[in-house]
Protein backbone atom coordinates (compact mmCIF):
# COMPACT_ATOMS: atom_id res chain seq x y z
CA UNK A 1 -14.51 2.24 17.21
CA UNK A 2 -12.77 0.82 14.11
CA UNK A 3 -8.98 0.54 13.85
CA UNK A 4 -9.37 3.34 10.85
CA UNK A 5 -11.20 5.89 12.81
CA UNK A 6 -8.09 5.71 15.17
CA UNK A 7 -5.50 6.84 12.66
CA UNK A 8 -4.93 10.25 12.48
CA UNK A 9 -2.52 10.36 9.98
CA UNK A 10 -4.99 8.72 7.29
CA UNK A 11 -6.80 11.70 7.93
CA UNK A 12 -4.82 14.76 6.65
CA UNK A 13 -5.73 18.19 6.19
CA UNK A 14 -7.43 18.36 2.76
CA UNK A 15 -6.07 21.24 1.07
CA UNK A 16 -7.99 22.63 -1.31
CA UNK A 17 -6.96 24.21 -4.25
CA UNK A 18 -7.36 28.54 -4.04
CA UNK A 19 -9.68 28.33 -7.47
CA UNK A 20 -12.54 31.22 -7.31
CA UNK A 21 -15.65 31.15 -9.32
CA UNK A 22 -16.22 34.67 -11.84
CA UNK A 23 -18.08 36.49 -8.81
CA UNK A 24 -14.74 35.82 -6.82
CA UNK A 25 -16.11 33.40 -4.60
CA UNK A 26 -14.31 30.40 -3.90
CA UNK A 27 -16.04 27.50 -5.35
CA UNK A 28 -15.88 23.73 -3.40
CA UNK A 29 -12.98 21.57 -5.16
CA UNK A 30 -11.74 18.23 -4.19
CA UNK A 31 -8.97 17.88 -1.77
CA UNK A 32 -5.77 18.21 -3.43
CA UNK A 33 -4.23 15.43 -1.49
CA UNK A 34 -5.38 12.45 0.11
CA UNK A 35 -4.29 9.13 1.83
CA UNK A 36 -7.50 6.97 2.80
CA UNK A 37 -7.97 2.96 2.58
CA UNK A 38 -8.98 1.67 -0.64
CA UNK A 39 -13.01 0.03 -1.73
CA UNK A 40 -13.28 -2.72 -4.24
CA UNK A 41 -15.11 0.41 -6.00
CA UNK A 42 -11.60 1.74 -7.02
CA UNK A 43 -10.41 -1.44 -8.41
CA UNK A 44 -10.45 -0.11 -11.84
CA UNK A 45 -8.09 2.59 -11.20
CA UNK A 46 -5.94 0.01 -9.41
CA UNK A 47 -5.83 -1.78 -11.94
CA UNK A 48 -5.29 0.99 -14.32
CA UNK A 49 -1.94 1.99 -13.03
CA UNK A 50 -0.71 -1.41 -11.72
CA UNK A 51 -1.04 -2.75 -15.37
CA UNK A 52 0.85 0.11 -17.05
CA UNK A 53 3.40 -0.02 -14.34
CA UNK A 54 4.21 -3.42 -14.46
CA UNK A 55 3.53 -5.24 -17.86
CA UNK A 56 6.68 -2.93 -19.69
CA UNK A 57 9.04 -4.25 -16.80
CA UNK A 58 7.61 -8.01 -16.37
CA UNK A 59 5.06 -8.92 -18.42
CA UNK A 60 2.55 -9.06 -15.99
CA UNK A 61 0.95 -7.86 -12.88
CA UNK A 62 1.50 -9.24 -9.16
CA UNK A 63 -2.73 -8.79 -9.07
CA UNK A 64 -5.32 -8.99 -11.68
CA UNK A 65 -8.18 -7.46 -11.17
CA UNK A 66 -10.20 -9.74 -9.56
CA UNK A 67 -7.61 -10.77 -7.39
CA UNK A 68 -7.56 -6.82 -6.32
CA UNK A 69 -11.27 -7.23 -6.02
CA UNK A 70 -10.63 -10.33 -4.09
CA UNK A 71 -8.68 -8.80 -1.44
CA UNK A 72 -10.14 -5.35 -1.42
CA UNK A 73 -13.46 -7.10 -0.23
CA UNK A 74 -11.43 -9.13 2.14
CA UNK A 75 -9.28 -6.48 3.91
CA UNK A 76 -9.43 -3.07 2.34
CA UNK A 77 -7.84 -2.12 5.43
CA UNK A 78 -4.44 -3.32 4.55
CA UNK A 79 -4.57 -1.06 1.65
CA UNK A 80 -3.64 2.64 0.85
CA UNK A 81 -4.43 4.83 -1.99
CA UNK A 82 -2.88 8.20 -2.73
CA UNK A 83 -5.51 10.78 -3.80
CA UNK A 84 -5.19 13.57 -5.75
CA UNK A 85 -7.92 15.83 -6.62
CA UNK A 86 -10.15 12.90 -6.32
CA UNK A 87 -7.72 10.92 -8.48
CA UNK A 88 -5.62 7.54 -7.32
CA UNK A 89 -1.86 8.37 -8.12
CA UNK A 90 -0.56 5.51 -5.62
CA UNK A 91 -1.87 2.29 -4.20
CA UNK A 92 -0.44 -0.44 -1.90
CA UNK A 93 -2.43 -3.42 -1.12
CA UNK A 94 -1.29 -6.21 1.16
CA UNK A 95 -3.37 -8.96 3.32
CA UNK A 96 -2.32 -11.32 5.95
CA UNK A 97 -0.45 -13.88 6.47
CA UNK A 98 0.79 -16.57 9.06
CA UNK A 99 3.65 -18.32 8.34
CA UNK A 100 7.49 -16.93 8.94
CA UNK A 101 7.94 -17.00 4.93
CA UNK A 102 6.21 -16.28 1.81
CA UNK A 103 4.75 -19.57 0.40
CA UNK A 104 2.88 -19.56 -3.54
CA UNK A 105 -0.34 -19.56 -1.30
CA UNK A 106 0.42 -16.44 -0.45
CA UNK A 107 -0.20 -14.81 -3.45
CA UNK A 108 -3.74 -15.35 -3.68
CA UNK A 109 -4.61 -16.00 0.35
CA UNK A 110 -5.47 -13.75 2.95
CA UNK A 111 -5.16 -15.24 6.50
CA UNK A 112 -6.93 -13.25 8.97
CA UNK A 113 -5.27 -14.80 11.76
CA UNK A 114 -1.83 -13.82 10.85
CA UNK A 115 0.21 -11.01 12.37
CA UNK A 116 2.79 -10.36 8.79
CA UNK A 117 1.22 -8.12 6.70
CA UNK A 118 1.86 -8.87 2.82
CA UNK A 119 2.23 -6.29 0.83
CA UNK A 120 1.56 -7.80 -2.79
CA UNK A 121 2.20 -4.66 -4.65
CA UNK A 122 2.68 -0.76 -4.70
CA UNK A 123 2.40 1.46 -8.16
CA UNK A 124 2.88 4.67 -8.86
CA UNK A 125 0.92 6.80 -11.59
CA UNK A 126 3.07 7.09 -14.86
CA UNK A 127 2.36 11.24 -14.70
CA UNK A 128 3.38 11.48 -11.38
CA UNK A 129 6.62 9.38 -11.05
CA UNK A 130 10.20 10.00 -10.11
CA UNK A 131 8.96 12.65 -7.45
CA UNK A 132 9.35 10.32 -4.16
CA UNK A 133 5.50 9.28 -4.02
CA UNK A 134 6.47 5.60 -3.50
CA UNK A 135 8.71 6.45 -0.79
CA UNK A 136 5.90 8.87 1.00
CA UNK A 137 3.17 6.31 0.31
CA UNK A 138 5.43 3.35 2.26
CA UNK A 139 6.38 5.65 4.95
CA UNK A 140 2.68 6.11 5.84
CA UNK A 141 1.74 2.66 5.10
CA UNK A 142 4.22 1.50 8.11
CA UNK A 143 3.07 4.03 10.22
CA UNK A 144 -0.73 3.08 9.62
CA UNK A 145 0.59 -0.93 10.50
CA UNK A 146 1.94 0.34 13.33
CA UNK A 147 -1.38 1.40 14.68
CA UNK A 148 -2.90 -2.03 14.03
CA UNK A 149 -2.91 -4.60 17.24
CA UNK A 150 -2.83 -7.40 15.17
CA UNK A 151 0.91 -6.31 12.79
CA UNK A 152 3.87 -7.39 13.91
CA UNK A 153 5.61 -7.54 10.47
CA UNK A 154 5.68 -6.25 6.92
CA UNK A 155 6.71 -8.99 4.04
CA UNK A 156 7.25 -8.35 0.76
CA UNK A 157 8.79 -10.19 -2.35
CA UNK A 158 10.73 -8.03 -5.33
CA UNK A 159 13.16 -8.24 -7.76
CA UNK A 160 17.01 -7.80 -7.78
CA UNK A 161 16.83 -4.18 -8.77
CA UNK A 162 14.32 -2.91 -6.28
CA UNK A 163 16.24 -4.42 -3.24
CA UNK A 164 17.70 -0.93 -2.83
CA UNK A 165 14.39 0.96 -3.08
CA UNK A 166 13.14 -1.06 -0.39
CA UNK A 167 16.28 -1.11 1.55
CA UNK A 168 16.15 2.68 1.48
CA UNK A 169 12.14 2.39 3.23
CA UNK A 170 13.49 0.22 6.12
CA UNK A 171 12.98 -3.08 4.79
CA UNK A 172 15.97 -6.38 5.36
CA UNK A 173 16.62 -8.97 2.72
CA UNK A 174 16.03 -12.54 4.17
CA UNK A 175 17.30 -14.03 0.86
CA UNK A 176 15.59 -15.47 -2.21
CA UNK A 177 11.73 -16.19 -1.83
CA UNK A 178 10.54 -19.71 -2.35
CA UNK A 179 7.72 -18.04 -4.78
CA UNK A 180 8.24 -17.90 -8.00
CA UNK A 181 6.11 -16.09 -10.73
CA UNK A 182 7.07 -17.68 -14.48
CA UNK A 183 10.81 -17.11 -15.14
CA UNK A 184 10.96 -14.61 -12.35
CA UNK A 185 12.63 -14.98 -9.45
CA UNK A 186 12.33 -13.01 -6.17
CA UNK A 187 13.96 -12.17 -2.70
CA UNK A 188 12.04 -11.58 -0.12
CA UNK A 189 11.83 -8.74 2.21
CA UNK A 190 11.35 -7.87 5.80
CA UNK A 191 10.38 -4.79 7.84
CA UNK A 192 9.26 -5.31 11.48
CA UNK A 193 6.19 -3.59 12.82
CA UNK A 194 5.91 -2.44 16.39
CA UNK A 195 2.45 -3.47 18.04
CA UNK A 196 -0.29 -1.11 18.90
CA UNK A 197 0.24 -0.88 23.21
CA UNK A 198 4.02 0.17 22.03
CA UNK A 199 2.42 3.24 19.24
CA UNK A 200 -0.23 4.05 22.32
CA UNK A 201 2.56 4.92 24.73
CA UNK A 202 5.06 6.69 22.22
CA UNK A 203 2.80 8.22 19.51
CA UNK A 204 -0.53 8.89 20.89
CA UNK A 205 -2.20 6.51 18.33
C-alpha cells in the first residue's frame, strides 16, 4: 500500500455544491474542495499562479516550469494542491534533501535518500488570497509529512518579511541561508517532523 493511500486527511469529504438541474434533480458537480498530491499534468496551473504571485514581489519564480515538471515527475508526493471545483487555488511543492543546510544544489536536486523535506515554494491564487489558505494548506502539508517514514524535517528558505508568516505555521529561523538567488538574500527556516511509528501510536495514521 502506498504512503498516499494511508493518509486520511488527503482524502476529505468532497462537498458538493447543492446545484439542481430544471427537473429539480441534483446534477453531479465537482467537489467544492480538495487537497490531493499534485501530477506533472497540473504544471501549467502551477505555474500559472506561482508566476503571478511571485514576479510583482521578486522578479522571478523559485521554479520554472520545467523545474516544476522536473520535480513533479520525481516526487509528486512531496507536493499538495488545493482544489476547488476542480480548480488549483494553492500548491506547495518540496523534494528531498540530505544535508543539515540548504546548499545552491538544492534548488534544482531532489535526494531521495534524505529525511528534510524542501519545500521550494507555496502560492496562493490571486482571487482567493488574504482568506488564510496558505496557512490551511501548510497545516496539512505538515500533517501529511508527518505520516511519511522517511521525514524527519521541513526546510525552507524566505525572505525578511515572510519570517513571521512562517513563524506563525511552526517554523524556527536558523539564520541567513547560504543560497542566494540574484540580489536576494534569504534565511532559512526549520520545522521538525515527527516520524511515522510516533503518528501510528498518537494519530492513527
Amino acid at each position: 500500500m502506498s504512503a498516499l493511500s494511508a493518509l486520511p486527511f488527503l482524502k476529505p469529504v468532497h462537498l458538493r455544491s447543492p446545484r439542481s438541474s430544471p427537473g429539480g434533480q441534483r446534477r453531479h458537480t465537482l467537489p467544492a474542495s480538495e487537497f490531493r498530491c499534485l501530477s506533472p499534468e497540473d504544471a501549467v496551473s502551477v505555474f500559472e499562479i506561482e508566476r503571478e504571485a511571485f514576479i510583482s514581489v521578486s522578479g522571478d519564480c523559485p521554479l520554472h516550469l520545467d523545474e516544476i515538471r522536473h520535480f513533479l515527475n520525481l516526487c509528486p508526493e512531496l507536493s499538495l494542491g488545493w482544489f476547488e471545483e476542480g480548480r488549483l487555488v494553492a500548491f506547495i511543492i518540496g523534494s528531498l534533501w540530505d544535508q543539515e543546510r540548504l546548499s545552491q544544489a538544492a534548488l534544482t536536486l531532489h535526494k531521495p535518500q534524505g529525511s528534510a523535506v524542501h519545500i521550494h515554494v507555496l502560492a496562493v491564487h490571486r482571487t482567493v488570497r488574504q482568506q488564510g489558505k496558505g496557512s490551511i494548506l501548510m497545516w496539512r502539508y505538515l500533517q501529511y509529512l508527518r505520516c511519511l517514514p522517511f521525514a524527519r524535517r521541513a526546510l525552507l528558505m524566505c525572505e525578511d518579511f515572510l519570517v513571521p508568516f512562517y513563524q506563525k505555521c511552526g517554523f524556527e529561523a536558523l539564520g541567513p541561508c547560504q543560497v542566494t538567488v540574484g540580489d536576494l538574500n534569504f534565511v532559512e527556516m526549520q520545522h521538525p517532523v515527527r516520524g511515522h511509528a510516533f503518528m501510528r501510536r498518537n494519530s492513527g495514521c
